[in-house]
C-alpha atoms as a PDB file:
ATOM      1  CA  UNK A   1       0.000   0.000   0.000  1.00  0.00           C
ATOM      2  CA  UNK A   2       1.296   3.111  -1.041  1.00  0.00           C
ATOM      3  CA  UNK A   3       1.330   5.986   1.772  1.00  0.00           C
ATOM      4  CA  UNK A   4       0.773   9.878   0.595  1.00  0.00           C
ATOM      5  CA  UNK A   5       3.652  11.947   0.615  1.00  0.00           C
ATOM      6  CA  UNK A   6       4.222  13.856   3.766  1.00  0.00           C
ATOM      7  CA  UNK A   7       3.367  17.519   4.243  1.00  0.00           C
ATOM      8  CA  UNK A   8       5.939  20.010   3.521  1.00  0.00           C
ATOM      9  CA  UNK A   9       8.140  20.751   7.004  1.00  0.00           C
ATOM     10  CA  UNK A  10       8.694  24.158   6.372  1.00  0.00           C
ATOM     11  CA  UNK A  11       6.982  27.601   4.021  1.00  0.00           C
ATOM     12  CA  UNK A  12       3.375  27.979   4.381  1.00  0.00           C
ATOM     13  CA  UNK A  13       1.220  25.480   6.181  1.00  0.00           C
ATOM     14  CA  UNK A  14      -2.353  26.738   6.744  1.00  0.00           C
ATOM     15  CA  UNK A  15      -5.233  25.482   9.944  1.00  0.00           C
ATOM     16  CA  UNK A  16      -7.773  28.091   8.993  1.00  0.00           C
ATOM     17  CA  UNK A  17      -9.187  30.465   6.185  1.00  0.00           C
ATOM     18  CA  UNK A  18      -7.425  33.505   8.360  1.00  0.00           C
ATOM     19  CA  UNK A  19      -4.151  32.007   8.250  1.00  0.00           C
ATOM     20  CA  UNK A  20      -4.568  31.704   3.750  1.00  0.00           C
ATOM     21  CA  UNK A  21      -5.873  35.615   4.388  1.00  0.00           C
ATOM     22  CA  UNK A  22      -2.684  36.309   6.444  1.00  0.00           C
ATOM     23  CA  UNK A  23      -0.332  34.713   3.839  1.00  0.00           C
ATOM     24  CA  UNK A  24      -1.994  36.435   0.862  1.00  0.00           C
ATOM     25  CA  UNK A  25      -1.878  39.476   2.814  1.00  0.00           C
ATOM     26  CA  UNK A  26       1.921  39.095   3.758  1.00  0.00           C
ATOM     27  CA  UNK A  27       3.019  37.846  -0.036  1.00  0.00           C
ATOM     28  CA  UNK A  28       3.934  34.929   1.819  1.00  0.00           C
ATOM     29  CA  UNK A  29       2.074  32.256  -0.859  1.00  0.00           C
ATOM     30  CA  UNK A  30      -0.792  33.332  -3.434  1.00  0.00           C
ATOM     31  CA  UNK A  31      -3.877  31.617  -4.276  1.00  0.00           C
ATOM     32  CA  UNK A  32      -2.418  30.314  -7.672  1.00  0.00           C
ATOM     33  CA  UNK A  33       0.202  28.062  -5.647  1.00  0.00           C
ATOM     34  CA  UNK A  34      -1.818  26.893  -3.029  1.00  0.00           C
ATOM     35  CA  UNK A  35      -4.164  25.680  -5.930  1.00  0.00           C
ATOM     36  CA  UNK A  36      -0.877  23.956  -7.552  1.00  0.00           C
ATOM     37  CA  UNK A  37       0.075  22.427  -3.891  1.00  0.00           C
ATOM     38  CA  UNK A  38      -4.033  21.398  -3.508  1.00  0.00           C
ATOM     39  CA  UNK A  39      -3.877  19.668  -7.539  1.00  0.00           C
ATOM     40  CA  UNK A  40      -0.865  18.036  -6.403  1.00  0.00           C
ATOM     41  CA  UNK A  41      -2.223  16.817  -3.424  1.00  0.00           C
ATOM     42  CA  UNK A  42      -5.160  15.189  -5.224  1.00  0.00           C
ATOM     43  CA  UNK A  43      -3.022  13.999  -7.915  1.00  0.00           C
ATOM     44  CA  UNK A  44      -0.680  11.934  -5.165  1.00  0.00           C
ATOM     45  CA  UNK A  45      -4.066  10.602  -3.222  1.00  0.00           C
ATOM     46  CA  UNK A  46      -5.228   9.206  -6.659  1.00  0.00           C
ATOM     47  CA  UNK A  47      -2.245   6.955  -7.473  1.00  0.00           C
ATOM     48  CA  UNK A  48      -2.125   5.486  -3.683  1.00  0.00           C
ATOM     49  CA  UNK A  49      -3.694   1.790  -4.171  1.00  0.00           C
ATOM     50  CA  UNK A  50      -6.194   1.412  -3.745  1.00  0.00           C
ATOM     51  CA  UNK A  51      -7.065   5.418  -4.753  1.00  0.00           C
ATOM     52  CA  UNK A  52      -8.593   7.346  -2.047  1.00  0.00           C
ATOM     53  CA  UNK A  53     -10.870   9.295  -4.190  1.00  0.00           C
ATOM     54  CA  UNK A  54     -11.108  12.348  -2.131  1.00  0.00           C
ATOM     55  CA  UNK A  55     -12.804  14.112  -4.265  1.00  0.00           C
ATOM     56  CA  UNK A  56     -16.154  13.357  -6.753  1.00  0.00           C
ATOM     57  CA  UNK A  57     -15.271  15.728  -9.195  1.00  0.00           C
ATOM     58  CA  UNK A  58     -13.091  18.953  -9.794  1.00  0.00           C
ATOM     59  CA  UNK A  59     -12.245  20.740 -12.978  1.00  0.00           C
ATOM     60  CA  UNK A  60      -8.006  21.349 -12.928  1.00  0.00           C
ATOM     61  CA  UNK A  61      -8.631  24.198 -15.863  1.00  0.00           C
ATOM     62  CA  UNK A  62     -10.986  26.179 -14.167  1.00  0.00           C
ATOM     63  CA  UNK A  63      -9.791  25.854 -10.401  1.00  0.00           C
ATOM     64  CA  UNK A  64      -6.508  27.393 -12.262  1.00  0.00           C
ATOM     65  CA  UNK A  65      -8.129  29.702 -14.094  1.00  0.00           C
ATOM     66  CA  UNK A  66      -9.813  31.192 -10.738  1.00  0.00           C
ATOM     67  CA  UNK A  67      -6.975  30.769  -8.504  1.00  0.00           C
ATOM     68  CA  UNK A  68      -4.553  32.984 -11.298  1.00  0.00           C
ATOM     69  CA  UNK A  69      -7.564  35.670 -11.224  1.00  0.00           C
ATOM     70  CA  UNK A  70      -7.405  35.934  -7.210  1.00  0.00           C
ATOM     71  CA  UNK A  71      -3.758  35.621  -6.940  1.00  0.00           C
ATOM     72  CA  UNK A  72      -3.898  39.317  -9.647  1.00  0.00           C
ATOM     73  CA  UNK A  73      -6.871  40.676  -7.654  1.00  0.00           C
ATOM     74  CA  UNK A  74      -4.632  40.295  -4.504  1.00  0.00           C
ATOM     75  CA  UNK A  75      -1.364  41.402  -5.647  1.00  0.00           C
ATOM     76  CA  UNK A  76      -3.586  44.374  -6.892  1.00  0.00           C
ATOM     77  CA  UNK A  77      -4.244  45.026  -3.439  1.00  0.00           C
ATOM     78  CA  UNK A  78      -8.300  44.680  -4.752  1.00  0.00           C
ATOM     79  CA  UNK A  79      -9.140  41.348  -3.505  1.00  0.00           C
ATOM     80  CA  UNK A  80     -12.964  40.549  -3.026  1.00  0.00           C
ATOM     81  CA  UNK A  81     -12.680  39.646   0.428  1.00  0.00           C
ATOM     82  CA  UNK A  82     -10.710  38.309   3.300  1.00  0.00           C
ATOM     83  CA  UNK A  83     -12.134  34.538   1.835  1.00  0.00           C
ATOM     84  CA  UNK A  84     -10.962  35.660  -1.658  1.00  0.00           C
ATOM     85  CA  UNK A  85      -8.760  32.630  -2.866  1.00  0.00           C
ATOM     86  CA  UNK A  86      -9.371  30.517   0.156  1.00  0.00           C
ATOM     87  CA  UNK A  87     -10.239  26.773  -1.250  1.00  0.00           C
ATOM     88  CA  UNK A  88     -13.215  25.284  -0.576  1.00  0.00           C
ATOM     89  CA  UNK A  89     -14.543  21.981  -1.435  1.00  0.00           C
ATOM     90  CA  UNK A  90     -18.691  21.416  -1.366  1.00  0.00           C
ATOM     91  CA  UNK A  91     -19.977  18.077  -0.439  1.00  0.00           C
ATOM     92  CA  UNK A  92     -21.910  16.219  -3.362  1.00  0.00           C
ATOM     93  CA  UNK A  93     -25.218  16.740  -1.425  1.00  0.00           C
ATOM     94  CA  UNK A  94     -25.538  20.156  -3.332  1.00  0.00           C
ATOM     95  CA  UNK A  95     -26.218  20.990  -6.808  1.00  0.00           C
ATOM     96  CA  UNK A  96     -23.648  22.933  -8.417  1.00  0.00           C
ATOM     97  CA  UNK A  97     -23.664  23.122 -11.767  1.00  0.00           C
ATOM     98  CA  UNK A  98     -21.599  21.705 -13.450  1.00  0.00           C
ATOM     99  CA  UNK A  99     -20.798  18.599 -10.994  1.00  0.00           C
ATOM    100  CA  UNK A 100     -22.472  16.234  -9.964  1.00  0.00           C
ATOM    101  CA  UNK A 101     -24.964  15.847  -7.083  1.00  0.00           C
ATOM    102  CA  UNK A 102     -24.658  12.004  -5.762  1.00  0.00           C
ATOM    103  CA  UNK A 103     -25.162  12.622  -2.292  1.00  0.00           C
ATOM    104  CA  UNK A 104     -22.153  10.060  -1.912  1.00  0.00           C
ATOM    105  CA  UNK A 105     -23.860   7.111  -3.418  1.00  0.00           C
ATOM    106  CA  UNK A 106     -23.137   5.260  -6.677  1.00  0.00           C
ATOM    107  CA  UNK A 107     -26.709   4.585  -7.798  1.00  0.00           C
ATOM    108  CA  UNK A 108     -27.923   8.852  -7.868  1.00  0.00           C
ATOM    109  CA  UNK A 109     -24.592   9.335 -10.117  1.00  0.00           C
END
């Protein structure tokens, strides 16, 4: 069995949404490379054996697309808010177009 790579000892290691705001606020890390670190994260949990399947669904072009339009609103000193660039995943048991709502089960997929 394969075991996921362990967590970076040292730069930027977040517990809440106020320490991303802190970092984004500092320059310390940017929502386009915490996006990169959270891909990469998924990436490694896929190839363990068996695959953890963390998550349902997630679309790599867009969460990059969003992540490099935060990381200019902040470095703009504009962001939208203190949650701007903050990841967030939403459980299956809520539509959002355009994933799917499966409420965990195979058989509502």
């Amino acid at each position: 069995m394969n075991d996921l790579p362990a967590a970076p000892t040292t730069g930027f290691a977040p517990e809440t949404s106020g320490d991303f705001t802190r970092a984004y606020q500092a320059g310390d890390t940017d929502p386009l490379q915490v996006a990169e670190r959270a891909l990469a994260i998924i990436d490694d949990s896929e190839r363990l054996t068996p695959a953890m399947r963390v998550l349902i669904a997630h679309q790599r072009d867009d969460l990059m697309k969003q992540a490099a339009t935060s990381a200019a609103r902040w470095k703009s000193g504009k962001p939208l808010g203190p949650l701007d660039g903050v990841p967030v995943v939403v459980k299956d048991e809520l539509d959002q177009t355009p994933y799917p709502t499966t409420v965990g089960t195979k058989f509502l997929g």
